[in-house]
Protein backbone atom coordinates (compact mmCIF):
# COMPACT_ATOMS: atom_id res chain seq x y z
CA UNK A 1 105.01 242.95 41.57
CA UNK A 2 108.35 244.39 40.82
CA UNK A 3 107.06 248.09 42.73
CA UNK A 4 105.68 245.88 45.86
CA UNK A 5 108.74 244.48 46.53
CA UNK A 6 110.49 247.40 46.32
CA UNK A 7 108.36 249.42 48.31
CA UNK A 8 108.40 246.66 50.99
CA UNK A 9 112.55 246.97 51.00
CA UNK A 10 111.86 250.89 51.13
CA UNK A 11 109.22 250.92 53.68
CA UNK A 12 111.21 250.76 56.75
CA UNK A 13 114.25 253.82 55.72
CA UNK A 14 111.22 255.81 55.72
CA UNK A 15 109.60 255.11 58.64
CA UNK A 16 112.92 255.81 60.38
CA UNK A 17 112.54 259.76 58.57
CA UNK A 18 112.16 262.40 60.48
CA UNK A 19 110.78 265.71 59.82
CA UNK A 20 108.39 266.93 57.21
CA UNK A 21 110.58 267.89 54.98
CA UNK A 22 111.68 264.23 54.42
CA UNK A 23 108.46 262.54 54.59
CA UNK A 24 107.33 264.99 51.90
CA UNK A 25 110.02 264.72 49.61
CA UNK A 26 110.20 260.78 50.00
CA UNK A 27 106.09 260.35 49.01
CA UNK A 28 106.83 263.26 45.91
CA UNK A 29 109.90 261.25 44.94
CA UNK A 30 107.58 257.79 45.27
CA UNK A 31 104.93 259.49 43.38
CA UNK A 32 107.14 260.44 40.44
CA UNK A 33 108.40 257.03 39.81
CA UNK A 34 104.77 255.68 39.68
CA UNK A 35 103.62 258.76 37.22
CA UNK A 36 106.97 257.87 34.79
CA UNK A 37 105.91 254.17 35.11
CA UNK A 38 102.23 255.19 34.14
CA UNK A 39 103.94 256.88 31.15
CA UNK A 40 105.98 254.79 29.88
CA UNK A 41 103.07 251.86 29.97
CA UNK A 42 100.83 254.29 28.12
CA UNK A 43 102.87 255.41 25.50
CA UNK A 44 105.19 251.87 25.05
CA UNK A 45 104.04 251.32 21.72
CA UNK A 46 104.91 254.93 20.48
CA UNK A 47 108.49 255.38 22.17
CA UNK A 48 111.33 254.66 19.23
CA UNK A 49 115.05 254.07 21.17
């Protein structure tokens, strides 16, 4: 829920982007969050702080 509201407060900054550049770097930077996300809820049990 948390990543669907934020995506929904992100979503119109980057329809406003212009340029590939930006468009690319905004889904790589999107798709990095999820993938540390994924980690982290695979490997909770095993991380020590």
């Amino acid at each position: 829920m948390f990543m669907y509201i934020a995506l929904v407060d992100l979503l119109p900054q980057l329809i406003k982007t212009t340029g590939a550049f930006h468009f690319a770097l905004n889904n790589v930077g999107i798709l990095i969050g999820f993938a540390i996300m994924l980690l982290i809820a695979i490997f909770e049990e095993s991380i020590k702080l």
